[in-house]
C-alpha atoms as a PDB file:
ATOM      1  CA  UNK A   1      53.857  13.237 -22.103  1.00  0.00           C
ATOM      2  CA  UNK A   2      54.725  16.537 -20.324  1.00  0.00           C
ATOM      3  CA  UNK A   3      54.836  16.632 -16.474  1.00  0.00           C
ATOM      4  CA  UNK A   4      52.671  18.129 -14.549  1.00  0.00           C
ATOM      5  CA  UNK A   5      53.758  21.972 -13.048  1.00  0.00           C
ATOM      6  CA  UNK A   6      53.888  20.991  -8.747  1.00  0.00           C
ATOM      7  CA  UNK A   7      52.194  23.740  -7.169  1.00  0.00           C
ATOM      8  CA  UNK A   8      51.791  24.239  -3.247  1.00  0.00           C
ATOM      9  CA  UNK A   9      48.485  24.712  -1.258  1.00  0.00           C
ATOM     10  CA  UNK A  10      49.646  28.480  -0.584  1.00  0.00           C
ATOM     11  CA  UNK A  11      50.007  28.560  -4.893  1.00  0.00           C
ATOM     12  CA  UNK A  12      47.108  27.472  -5.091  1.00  0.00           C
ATOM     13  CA  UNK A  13      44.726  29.257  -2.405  1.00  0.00           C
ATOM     14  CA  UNK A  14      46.839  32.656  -3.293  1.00  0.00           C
ATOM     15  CA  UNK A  15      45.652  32.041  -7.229  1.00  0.00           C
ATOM     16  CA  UNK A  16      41.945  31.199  -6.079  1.00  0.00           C
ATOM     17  CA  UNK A  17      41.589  34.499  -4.702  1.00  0.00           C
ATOM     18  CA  UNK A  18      42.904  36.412  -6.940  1.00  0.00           C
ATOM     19  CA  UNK A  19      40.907  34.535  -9.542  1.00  0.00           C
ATOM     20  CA  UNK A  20      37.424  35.423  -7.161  1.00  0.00           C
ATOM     21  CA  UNK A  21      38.819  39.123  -6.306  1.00  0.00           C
ATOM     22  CA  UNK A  22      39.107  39.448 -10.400  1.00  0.00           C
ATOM     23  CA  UNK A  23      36.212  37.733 -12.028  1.00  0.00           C
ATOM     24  CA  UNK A  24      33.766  36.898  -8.751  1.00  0.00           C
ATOM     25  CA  UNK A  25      32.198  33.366  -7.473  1.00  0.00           C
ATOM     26  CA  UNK A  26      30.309  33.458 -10.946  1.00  0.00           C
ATOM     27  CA  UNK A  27      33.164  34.043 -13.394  1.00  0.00           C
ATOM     28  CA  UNK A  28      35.885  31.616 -11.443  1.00  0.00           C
ATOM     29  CA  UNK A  29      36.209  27.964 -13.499  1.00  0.00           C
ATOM     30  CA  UNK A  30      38.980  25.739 -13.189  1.00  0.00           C
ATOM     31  CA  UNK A  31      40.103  26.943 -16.931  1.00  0.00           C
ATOM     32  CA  UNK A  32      41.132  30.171 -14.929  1.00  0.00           C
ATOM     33  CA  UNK A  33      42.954  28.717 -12.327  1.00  0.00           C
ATOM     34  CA  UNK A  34      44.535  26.130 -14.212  1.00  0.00           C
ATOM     35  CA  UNK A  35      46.113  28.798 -16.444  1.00  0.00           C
ATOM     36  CA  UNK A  36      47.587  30.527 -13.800  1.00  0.00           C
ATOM     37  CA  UNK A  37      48.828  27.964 -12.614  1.00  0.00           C
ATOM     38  CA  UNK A  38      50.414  25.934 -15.283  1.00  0.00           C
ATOM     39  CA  UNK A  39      48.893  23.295 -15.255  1.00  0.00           C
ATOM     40  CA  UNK A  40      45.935  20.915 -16.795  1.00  0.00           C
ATOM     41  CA  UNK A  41      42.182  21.491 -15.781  1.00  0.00           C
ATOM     42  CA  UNK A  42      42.641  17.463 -14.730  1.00  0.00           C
ATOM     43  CA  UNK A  43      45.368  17.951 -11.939  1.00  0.00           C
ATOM     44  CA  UNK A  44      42.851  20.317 -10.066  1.00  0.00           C
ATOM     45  CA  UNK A  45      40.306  17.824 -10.729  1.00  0.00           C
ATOM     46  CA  UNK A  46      42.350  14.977  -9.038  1.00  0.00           C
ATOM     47  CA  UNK A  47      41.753  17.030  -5.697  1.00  0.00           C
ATOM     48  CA  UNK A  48      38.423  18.945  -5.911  1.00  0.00           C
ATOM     49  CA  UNK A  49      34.969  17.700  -7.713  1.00  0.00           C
ATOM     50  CA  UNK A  50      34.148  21.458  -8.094  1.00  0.00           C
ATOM     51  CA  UNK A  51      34.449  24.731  -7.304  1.00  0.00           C
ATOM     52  CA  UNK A  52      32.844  24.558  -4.210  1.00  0.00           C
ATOM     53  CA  UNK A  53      34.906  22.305  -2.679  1.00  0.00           C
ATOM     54  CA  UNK A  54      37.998  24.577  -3.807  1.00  0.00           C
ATOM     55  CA  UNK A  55      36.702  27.715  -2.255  1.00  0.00           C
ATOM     56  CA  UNK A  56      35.251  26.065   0.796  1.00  0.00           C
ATOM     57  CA  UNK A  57      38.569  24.441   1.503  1.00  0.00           C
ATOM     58  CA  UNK A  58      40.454  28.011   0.911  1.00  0.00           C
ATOM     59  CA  UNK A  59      37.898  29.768   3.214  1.00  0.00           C
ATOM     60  CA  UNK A  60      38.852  27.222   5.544  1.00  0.00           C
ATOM     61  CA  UNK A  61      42.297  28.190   5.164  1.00  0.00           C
ATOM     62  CA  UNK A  62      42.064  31.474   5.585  1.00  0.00           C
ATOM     63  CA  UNK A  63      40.168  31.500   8.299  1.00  0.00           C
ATOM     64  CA  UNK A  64      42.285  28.840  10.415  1.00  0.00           C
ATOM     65  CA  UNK A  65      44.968  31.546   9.575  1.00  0.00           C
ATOM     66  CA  UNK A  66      43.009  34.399  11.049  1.00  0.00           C
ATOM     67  CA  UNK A  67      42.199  32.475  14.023  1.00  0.00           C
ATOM     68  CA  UNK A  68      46.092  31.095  14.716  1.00  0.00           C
ATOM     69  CA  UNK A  69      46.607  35.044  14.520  1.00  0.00           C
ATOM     70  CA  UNK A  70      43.595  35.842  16.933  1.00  0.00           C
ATOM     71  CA  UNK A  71      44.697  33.638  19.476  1.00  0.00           C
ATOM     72  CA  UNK A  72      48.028  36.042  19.965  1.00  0.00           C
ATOM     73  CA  UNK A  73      45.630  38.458  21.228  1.00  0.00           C
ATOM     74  CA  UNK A  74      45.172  36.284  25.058  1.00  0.00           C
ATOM     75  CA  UNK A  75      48.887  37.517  25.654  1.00  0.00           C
ATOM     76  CA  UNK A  76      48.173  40.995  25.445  1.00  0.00           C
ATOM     77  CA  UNK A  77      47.392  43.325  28.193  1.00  0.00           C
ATOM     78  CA  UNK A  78      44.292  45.092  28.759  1.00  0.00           C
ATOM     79  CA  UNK A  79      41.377  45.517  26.811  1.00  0.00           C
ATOM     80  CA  UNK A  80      42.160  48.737  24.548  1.00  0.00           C
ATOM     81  CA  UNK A  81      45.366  47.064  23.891  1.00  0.00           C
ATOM     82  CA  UNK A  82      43.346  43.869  22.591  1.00  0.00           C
ATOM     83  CA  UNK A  83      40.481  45.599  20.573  1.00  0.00           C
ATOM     84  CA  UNK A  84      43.411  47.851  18.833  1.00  0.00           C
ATOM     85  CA  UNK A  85      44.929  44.062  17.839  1.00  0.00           C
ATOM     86  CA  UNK A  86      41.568  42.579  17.333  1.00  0.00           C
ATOM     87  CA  UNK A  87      40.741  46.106  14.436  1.00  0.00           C
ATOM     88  CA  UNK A  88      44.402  45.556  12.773  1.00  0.00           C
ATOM     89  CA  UNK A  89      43.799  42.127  12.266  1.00  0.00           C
ATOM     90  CA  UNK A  90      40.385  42.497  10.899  1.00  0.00           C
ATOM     91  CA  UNK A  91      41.516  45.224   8.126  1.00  0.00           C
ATOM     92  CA  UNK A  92      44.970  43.480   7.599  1.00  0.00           C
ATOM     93  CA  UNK A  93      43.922  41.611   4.542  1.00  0.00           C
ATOM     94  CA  UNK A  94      41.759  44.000   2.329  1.00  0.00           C
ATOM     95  CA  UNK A  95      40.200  41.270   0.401  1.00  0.00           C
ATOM     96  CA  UNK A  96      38.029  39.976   3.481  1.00  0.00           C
ATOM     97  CA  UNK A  97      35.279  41.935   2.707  1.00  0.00           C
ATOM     98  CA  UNK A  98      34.656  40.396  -0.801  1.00  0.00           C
ATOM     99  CA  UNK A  99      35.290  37.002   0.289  1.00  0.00           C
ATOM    100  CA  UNK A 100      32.501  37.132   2.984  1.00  0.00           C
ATOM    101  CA  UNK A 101      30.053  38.399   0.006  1.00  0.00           C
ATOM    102  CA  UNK A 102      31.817  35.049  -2.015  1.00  0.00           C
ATOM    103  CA  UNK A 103      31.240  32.953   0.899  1.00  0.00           C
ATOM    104  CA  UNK A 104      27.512  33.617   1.220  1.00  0.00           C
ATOM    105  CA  UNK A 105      26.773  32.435  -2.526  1.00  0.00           C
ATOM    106  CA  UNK A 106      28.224  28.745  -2.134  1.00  0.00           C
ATOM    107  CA  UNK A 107      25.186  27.066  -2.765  1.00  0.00           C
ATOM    108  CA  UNK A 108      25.106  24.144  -0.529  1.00  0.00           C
ATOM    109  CA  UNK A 109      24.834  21.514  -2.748  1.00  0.00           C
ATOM    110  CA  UNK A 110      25.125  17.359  -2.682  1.00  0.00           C
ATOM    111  CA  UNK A 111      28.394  17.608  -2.225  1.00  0.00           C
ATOM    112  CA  UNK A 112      29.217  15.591   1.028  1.00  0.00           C
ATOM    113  CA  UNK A 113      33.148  17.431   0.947  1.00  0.00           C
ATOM    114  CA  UNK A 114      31.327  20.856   0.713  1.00  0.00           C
ATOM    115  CA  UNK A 115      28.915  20.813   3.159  1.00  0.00           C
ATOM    116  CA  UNK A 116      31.613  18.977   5.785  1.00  0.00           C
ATOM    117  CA  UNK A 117      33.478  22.438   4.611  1.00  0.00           C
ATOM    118  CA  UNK A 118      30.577  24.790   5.841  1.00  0.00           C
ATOM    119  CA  UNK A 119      30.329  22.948   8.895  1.00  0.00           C
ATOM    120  CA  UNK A 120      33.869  23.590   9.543  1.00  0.00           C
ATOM    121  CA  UNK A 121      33.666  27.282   8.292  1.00  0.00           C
ATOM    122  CA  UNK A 122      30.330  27.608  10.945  1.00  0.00           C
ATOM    123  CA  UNK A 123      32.733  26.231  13.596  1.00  0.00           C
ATOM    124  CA  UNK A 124      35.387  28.298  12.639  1.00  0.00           C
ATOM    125  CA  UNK A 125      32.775  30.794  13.124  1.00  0.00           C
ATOM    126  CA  UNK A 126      32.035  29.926  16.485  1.00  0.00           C
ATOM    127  CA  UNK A 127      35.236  29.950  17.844  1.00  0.00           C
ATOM    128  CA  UNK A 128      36.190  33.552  16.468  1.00  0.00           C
ATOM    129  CA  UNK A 129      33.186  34.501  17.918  1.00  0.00           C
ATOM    130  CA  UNK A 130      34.182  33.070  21.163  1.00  0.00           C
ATOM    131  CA  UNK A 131      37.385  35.147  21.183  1.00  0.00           C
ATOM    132  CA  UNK A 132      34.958  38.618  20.474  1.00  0.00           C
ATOM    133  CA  UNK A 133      32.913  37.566  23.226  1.00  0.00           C
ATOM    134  CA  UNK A 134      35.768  36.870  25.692  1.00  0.00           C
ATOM    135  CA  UNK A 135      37.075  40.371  24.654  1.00  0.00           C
ATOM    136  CA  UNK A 136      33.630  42.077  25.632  1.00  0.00           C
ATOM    137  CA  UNK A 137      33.536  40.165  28.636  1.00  0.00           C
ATOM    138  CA  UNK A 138      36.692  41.829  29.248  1.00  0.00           C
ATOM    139  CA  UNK A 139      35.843  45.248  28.276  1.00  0.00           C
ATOM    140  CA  UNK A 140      32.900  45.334  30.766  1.00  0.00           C
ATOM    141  CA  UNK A 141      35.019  44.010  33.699  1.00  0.00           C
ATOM    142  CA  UNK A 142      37.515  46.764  33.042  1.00  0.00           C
ATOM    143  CA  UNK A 143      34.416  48.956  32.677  1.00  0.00           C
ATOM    144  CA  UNK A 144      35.427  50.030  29.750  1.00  0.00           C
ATOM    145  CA  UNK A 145      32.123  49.272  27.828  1.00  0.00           C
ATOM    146  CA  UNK A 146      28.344  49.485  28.453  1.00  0.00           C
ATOM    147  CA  UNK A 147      26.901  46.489  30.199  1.00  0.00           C
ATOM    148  CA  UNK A 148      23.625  47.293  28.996  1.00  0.00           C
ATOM    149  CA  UNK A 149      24.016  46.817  25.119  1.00  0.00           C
ATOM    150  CA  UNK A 150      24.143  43.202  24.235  1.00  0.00           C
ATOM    151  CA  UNK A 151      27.338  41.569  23.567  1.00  0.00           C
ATOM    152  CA  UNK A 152      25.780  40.068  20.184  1.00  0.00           C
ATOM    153  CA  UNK A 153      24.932  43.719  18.863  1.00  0.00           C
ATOM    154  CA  UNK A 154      28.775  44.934  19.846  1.00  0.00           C
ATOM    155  CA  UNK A 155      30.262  41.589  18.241  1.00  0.00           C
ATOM    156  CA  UNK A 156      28.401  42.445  15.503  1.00  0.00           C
ATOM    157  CA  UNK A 157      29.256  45.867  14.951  1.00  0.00           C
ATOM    158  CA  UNK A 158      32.612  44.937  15.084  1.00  0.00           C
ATOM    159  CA  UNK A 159      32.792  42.682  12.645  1.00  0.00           C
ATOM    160  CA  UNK A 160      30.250  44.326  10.488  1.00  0.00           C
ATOM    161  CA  UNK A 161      32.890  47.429  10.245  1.00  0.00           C
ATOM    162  CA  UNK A 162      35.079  45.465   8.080  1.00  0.00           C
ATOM    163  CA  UNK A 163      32.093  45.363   5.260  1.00  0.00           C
ATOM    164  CA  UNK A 164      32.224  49.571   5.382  1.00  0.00           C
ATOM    165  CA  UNK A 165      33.929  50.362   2.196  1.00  0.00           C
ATOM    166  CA  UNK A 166      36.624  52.847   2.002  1.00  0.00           C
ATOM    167  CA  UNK A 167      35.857  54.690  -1.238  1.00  0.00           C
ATOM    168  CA  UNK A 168      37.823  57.831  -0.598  1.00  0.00           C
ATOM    169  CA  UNK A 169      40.650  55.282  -0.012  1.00  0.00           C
ATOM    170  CA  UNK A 170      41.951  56.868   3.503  1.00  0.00           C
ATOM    171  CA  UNK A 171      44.929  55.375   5.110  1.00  0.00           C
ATOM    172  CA  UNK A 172      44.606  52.498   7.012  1.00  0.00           C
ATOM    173  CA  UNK A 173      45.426  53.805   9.827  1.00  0.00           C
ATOM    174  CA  UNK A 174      43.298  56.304  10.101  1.00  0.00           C
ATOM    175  CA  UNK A 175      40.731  54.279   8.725  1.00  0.00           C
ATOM    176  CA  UNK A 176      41.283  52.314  11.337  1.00  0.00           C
ATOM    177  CA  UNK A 177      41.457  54.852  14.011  1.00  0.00           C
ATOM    178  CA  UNK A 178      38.024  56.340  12.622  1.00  0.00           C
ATOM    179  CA  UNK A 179      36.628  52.688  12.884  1.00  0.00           C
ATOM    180  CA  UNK A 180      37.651  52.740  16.047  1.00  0.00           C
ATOM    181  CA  UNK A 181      36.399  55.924  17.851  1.00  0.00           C
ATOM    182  CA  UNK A 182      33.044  55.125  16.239  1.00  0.00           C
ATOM    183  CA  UNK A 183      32.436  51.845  18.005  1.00  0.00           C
ATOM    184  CA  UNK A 184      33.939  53.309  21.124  1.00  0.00           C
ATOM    185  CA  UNK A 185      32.096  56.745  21.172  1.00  0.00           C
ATOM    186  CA  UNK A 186      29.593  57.111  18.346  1.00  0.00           C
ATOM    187  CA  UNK A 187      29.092  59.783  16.154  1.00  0.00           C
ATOM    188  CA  UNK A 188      27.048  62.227  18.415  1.00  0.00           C
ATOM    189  CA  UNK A 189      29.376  64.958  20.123  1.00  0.00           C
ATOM    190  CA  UNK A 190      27.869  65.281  23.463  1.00  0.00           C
ATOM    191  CA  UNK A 191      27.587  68.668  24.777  1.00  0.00           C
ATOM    192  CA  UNK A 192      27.271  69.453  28.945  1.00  0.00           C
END
């Protein structure tokens, strides 16, 4: 009997979304991701029921990752300095965008593990959220910002940029940048 390949959690999350980036919620099976991994369809098995639970528990991942990131943004200065941080981070890892899409076609299902996983992603959620809203907060006491837009249509905007795609493929940076000066200024050049 041949022994079974180890693999690691980052192995393993890192071949998950590649497998959804290539093929999509739809096309990824535990066939896939037990090929690129080495090993039998039964060794995933012996830690998730499904697919669901596998993906849940990476989005979980990733997003505790984002957040342990986020959180290095109390120790910087003043608000432009923070929203800068708060952009890079959001269009550091590319694949965000389709995992979001991914994340809102997990059928919530039976599965007790699963839906204990979207719970966790919602809080998740919540506390990112909480970070956004701290940084607005912010923004207006350093009057940097409007006080009379809502906080929950900036938030938004903010985190809705990251779903713009880039199909002329311009460098990050500017990308960024661009991103930027739109949710500070808008598109309208004003004229005296």
């Amino acid at each position: 009997m041949a022994r079974e390949r180890k693999f690691t959690t980052g192995d393993l999350f890192l071949a998950t979304e590649q497998i959804l980036l290539q093929h999509g919620y739809e096309g990824f099976t535990f066939s896939l991701l037990a090929e690129q991994l080495e090993v039998s369809r039964g060794t995933i098995y012996k830690y998730f029921e499904n697919r669901e639970e596998l993906i849940t528990d990476y989005m979980i991942y990733e997003m505790e990752k984002f957040l342990a990131e986020l959180k290095q943004m109390d120790v910087i200065g003043n608000f432009d300095e923070q929203f800068t941080f708060l952009l890079k981070l959001m269009f550091k890892n590319t694949a965000v965008p389709h995992m979001i899409e991914i994340g809102r076609r997990i059928p919530v299902n039976d599965n007790q593990k699963v839906k204990q996983n979207i719970e966790r992603l919602g809080q998740l959620h919540f506390e990112m959220y909480n970070y956004c809203q701290r940084l607005i907060t912010k923004g207006k006491l350093e009057q940097k910002i409007k006080t009379s837009i809502p906080d929950s249509i900036m938030i938004g905007m903010i985190f809705q940029s990251i779903m713009i795609p880039n199909r002329l493929q311009i460098p990050q940076s500017e990308w960024i940048a661009s991103i930027k000066e739109m949710l500070c200024h808008g598109m309208l050049k004003l004229t005296n």
